[in-house]
Protein backbone atom coordinates (compact mmCIF):
# COMPACT_ATOMS: atom_id res chain seq x y z
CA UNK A 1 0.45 4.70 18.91
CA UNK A 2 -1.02 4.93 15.54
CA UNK A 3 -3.80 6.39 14.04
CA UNK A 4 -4.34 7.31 10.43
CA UNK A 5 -7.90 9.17 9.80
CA UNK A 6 -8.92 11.48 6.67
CA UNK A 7 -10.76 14.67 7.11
CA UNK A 8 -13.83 13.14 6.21
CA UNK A 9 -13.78 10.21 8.50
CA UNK A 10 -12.96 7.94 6.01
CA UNK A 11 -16.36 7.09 4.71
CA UNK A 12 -16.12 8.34 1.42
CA UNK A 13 -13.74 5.17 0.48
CA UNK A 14 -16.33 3.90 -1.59
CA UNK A 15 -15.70 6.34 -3.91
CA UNK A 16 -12.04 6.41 -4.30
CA UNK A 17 -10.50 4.72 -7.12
CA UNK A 18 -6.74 5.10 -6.90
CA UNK A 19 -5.94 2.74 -9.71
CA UNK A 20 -7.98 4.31 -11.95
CA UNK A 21 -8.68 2.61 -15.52
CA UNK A 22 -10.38 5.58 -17.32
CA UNK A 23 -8.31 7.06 -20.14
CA UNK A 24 -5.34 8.06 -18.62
CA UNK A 25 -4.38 5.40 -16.74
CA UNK A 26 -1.33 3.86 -18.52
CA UNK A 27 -0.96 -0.08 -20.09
CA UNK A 28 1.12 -2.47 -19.91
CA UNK A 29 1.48 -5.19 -22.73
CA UNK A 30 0.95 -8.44 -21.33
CA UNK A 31 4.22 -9.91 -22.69
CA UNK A 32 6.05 -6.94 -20.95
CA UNK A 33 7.12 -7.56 -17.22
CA UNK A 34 8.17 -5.14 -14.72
CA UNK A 35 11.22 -3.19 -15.20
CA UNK A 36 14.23 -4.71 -14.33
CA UNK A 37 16.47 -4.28 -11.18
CA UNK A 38 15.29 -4.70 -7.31
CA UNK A 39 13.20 -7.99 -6.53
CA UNK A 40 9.97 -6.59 -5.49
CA UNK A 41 8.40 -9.58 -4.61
CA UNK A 42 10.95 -9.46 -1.67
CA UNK A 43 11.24 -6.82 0.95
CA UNK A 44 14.97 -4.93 0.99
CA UNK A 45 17.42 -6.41 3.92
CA UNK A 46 16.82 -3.27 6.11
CA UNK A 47 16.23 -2.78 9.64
CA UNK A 48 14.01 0.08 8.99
CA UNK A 49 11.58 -1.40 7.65
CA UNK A 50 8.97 -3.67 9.85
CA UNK A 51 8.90 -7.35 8.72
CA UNK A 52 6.07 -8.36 6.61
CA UNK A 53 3.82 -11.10 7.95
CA UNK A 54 5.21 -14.45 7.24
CA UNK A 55 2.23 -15.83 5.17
CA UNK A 56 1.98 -13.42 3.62
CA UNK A 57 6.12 -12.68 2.29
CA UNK A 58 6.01 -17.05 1.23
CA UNK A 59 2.73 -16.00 -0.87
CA UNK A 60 4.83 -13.31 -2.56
CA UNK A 61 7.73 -15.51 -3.22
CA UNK A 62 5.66 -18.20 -5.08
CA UNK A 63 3.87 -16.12 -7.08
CA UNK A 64 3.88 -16.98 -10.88
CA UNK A 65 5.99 -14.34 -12.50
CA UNK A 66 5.80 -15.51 -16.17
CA UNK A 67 4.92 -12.70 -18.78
CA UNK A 68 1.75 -14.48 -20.78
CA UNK A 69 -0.28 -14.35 -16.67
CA UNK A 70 -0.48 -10.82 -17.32
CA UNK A 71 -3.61 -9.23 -18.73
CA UNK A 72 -3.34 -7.06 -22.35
CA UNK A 73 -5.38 -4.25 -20.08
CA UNK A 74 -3.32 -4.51 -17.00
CA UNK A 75 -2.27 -0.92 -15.47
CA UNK A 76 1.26 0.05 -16.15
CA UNK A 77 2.97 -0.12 -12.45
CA UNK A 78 1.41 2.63 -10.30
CA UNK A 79 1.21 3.49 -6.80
CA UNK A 80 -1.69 4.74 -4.51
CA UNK A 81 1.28 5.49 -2.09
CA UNK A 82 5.29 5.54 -2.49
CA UNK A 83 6.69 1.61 -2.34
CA UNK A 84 8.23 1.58 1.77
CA UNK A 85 11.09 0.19 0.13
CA UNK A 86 12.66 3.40 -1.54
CA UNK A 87 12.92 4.95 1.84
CA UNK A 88 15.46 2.26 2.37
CA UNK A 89 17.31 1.94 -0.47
CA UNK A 90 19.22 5.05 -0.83
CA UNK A 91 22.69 4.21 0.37
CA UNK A 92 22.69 7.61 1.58
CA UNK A 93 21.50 7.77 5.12
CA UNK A 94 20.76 11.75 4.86
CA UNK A 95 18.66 10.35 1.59
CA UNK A 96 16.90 8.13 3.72
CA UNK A 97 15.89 10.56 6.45
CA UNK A 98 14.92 13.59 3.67
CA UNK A 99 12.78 10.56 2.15
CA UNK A 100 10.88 10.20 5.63
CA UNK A 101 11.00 13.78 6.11
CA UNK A 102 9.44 15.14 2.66
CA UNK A 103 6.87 12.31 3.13
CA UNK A 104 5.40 13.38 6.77
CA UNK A 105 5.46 16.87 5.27
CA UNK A 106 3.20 16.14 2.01
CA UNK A 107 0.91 13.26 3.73
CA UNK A 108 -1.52 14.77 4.90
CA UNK A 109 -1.78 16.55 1.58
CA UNK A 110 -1.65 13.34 -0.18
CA UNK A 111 -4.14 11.26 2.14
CA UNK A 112 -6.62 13.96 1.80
CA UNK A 113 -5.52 13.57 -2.00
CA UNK A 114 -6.23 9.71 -1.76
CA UNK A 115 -9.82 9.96 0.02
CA UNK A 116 -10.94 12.74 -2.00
CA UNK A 117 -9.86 12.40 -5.52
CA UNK A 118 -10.68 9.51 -8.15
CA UNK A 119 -7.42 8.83 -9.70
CA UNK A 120 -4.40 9.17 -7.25
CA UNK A 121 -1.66 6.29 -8.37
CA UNK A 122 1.46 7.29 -10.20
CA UNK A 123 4.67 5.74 -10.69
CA UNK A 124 7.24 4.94 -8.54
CA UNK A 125 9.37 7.27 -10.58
CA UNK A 126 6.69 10.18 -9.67
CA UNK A 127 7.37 9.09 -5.84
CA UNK A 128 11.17 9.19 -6.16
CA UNK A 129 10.87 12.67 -7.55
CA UNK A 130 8.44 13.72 -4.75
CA UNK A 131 10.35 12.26 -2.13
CA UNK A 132 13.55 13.70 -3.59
CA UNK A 133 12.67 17.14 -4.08
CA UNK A 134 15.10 18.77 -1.84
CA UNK A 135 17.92 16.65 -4.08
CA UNK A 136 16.73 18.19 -7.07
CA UNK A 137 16.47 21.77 -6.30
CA UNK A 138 18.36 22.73 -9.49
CA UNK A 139 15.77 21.13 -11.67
CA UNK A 140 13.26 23.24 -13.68
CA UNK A 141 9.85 22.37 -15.28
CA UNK A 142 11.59 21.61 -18.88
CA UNK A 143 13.42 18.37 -17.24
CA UNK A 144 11.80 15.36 -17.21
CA UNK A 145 12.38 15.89 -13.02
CA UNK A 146 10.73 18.73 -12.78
CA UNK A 147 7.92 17.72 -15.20
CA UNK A 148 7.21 14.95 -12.78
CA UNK A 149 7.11 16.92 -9.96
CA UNK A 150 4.65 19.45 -11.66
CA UNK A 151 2.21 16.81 -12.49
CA UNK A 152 1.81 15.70 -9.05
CA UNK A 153 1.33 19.58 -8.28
CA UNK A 154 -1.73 19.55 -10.40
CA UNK A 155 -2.80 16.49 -8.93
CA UNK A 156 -3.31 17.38 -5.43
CA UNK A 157 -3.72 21.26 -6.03
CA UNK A 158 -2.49 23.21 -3.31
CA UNK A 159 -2.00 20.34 -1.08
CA UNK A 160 1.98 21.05 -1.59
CA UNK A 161 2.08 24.79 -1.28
CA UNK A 162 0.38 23.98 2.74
CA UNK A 163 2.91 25.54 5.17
CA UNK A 164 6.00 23.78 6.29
CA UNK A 165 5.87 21.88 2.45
CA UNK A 166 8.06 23.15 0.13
CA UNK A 167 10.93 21.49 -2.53
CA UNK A 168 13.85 22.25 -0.02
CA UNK A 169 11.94 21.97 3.32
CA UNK A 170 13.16 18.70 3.77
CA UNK A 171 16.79 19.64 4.19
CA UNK A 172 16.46 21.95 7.11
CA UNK A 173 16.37 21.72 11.18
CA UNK A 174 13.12 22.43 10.97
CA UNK A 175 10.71 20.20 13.04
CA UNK A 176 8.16 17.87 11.77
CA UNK A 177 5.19 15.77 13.84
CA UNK A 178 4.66 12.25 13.91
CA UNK A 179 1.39 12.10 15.80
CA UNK A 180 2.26 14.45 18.56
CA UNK A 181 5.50 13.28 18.65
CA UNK A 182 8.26 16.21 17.23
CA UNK A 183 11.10 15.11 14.94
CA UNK A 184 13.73 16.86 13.51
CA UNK A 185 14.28 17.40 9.46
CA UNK A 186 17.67 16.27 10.00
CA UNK A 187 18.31 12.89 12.34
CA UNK A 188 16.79 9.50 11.41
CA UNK A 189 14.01 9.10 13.86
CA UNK A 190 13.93 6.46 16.11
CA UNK A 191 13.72 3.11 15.11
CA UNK A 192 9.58 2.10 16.23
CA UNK A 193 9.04 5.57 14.67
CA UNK A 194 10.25 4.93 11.53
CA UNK A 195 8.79 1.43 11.24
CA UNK A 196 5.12 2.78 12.50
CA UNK A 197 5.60 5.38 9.44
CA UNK A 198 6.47 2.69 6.78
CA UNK A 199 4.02 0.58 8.15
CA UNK A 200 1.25 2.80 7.35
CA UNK A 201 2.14 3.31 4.20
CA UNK A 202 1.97 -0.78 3.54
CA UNK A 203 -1.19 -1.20 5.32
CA UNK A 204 -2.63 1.63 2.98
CA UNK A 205 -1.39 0.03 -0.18
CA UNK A 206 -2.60 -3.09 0.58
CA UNK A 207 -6.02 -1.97 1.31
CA UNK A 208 -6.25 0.48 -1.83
CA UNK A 209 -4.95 -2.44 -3.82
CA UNK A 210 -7.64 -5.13 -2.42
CA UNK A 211 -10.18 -2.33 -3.16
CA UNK A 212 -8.92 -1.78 -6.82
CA UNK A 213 -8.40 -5.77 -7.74
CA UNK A 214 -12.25 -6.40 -6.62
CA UNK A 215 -13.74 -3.84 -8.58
CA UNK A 216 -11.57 -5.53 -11.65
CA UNK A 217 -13.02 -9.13 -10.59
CA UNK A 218 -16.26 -8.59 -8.26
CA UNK A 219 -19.73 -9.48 -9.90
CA UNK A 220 -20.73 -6.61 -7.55
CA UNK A 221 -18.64 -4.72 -6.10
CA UNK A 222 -19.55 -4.59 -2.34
CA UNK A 223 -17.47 -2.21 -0.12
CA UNK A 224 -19.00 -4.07 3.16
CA UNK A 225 -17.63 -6.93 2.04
CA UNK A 226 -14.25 -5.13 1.81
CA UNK A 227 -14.29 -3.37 5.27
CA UNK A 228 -14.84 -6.39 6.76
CA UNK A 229 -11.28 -7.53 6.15
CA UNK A 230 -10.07 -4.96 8.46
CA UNK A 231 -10.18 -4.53 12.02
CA UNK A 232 -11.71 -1.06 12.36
CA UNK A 233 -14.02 -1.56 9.66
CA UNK A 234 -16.57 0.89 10.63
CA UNK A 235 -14.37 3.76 9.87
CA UNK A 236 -13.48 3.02 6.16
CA UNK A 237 -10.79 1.62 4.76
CA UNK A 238 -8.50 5.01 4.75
CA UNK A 239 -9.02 4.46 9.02
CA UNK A 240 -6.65 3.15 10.56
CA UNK A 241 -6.80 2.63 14.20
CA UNK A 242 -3.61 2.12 16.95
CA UNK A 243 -4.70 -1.78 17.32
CA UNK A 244 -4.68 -3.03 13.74
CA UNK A 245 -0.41 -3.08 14.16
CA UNK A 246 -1.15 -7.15 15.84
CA UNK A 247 -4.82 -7.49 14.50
CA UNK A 248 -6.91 -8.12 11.38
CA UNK A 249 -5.40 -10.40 9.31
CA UNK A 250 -1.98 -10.03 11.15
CA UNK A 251 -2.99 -11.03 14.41
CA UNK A 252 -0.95 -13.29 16.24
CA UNK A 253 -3.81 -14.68 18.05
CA UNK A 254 -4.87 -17.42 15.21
CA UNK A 255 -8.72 -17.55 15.77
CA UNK A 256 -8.69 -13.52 15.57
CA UNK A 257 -6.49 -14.11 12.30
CA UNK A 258 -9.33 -16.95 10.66
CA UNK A 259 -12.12 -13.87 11.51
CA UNK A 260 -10.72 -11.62 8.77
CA UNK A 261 -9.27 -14.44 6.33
CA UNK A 262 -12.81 -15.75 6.39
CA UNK A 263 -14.13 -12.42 5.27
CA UNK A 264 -11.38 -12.12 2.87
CA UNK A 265 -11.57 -15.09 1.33
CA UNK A 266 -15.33 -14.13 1.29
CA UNK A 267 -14.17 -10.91 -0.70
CA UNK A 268 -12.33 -13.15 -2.89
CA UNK A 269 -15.04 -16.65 -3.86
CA UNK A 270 -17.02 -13.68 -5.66
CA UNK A 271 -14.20 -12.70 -7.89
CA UNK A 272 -15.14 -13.57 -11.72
CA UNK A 273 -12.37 -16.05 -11.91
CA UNK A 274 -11.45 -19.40 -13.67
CA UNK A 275 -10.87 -21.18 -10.34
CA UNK A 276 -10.51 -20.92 -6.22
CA UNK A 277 -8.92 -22.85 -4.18
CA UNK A 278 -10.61 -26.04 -2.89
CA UNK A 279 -9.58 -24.99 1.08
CA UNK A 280 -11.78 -21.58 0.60
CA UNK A 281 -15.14 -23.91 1.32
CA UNK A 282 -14.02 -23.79 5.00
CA UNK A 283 -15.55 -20.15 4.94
CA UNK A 284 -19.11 -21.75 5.02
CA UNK A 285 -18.26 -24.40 8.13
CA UNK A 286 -18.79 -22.55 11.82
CA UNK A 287 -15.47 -21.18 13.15
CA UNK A 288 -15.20 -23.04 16.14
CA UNK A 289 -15.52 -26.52 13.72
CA UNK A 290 -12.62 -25.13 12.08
CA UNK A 291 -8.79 -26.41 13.57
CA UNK A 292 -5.74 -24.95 13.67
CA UNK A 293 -4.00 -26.42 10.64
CA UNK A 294 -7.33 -25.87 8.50
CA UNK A 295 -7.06 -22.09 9.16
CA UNK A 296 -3.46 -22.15 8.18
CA UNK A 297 -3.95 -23.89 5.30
CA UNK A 298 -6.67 -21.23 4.18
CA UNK A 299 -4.47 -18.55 5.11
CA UNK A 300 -1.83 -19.38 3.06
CA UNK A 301 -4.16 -20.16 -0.23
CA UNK A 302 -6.09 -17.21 0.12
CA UNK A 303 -2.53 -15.01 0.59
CA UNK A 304 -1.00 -16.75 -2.43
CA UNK A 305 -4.47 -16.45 -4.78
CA UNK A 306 -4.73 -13.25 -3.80
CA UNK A 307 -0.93 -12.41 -4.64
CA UNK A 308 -1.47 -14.16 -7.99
CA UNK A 309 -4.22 -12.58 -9.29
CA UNK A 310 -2.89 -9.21 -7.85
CA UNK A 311 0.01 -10.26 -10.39
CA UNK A 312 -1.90 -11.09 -13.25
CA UNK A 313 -3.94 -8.27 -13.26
CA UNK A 314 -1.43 -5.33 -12.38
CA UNK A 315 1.66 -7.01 -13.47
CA UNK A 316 3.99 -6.24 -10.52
CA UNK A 317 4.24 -7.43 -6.80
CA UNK A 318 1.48 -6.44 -4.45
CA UNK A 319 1.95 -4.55 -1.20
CA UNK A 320 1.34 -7.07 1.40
CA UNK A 321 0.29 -6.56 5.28
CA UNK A 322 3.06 -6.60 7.68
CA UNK A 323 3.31 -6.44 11.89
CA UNK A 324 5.13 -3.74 14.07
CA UNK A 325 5.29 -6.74 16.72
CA UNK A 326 6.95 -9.86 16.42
């Protein structure tokens, strides 16, 4: 059903850094949290949006939000990809389909953006704009709007001036793809549609974000080490096959679920940190020594250390995997 690949087969991962920390990337004061207003560390109460794996939404609720966790040189809060949840939260339901609508147009601009380029996150106020641009038709380049919608112009070149992608495209009749499957600009797809979309889009945040927190904490940065967390591997981490929806480390077969928390939690005991949990030794026992309730128990540590130190180090909530299938 699904299957995300970049022009360049996805190989060139290794040299995508979508959380850039070279001199434009923005700062955040350590004693400064996230802005105020929606829980992020919560997914909205929406049916359009698929559930998030249940490890993996506890880790996110008992993460340590306190101000002093996060680092002076932590990135102000940018995005490799728009947050799933502002397709949602419009109370708008024509807001919520032009949303869906002005993304499928501008992703492949954007993906080939994200493989391509070395600094690709912005903020979620860049992503509103973007996905919004039909809404603000009236804006100019001297607003702050507009402004924001001209820097992500520059960013990915001509990527938005590709046929069928325009500031007011979103609004028509006119009909759009979803891997060979035609939709129209203006009716809400149906519902598996519309979670398979926004369930890309968390699956690709997660992964740039693993990929940008280890090259913060690895002693060597390894991008083996990273693939390995993910089901189709070989193809990079911008790959994303029609099987990883129930596999990797969403599986809801628990041995294939220990194979890729092993190699995360592999990713993670080389991170230059303070402490790991005790339960991440169970990565050098033989899997089929290793019970039921042991793997749990690793799965939740190494969801909630990795949530943490996402936390400390960014200062907002990680995007977290989630399933299609319950």
């Amino acid at each position: 059903m699904l299957a995300t690949q970049l022009p360049s087969e996805g190989r060139r991962v290794q040299t995508t850094r979508p959380y850039s920390e070279g001199r434009h990337a923005e700062q955040i004061p350590a004693a400064q949290l996230p802005s105020a207003g929606r829980d992020k560390f919560v997914d909205p109460d929406s049916p359009l949006l698929p559930p998030a794996a249940t490890v993996w939404a506890n880790a996110l609720k008992n993460v340590d939000k306190s101000s002093e966790r996060i680092k002076k040189d932590a990135p102000k809060n940018l995005y490799a990809l728009p947050e799933p949840a502002l397709f949602v939260t419009p109370s708008n339901d024509q807001k919520k389909i032009s949303y869906l609508m002005t993304w499928l147009k501008s992703r492949p601009a954007w993906l080939w953006h994200l493989e391509s380029q070395s600094n690709t996150a912005v903020s979620a106020q860049m992503w509103r704009d973007l996905l919004g641009m039909n809404f603000n038709q009236g804006a100019n380049n001297q607003t702050l709007a507009g402004k924001r919608r001209e820097q992500i112009q520059k960013m990915i070149g001509t990527g938005l001036d590709k046929p069928g992608l325009s500031h007011s495209s979103a609004s028509g009749g006119e009909p759009i793809l979803w891997h060979g499957v035609q939709l129209t600009g203006d009716v809400m797809p149906p519902l598996p549609i519309v979670h398979a979309i926004l369930w890309e889009i968390y699956e690709l945040n997660f992964r740039c974000e693993l990929l940008a927190l280890d090259r913060r904490l690895s002693r060597d940065h390894d991008q083996q080490r990273i693939a390995a967390c993910f089901s189709e591997s070989s193809g990079g981490l911008t790959f994303v096959m029609p099987s990883a929806e129930d596999e990797g480390l969403v599986s809801s077969d628990w041995r294939t679920r220990l194979h890729y928390f092993r190699a995360l939690v592999r990713v993670m005991r080389n991170w230059n940190v303070e402490a790991l949990p005790s339960v991440f030794a169970l990565v050098e026992s033989r899997s089929e020594s290793i019970t039921r309730e042991q793997a749990f128990e690793m799965e939740c540590a190494a969801a909630s250390f990795y949530a943490q130190q996402f936390f400390d180090h960014f200062g907002r909530a990680p995007a977290v995997p989630h399933r299609l299938l319950d």
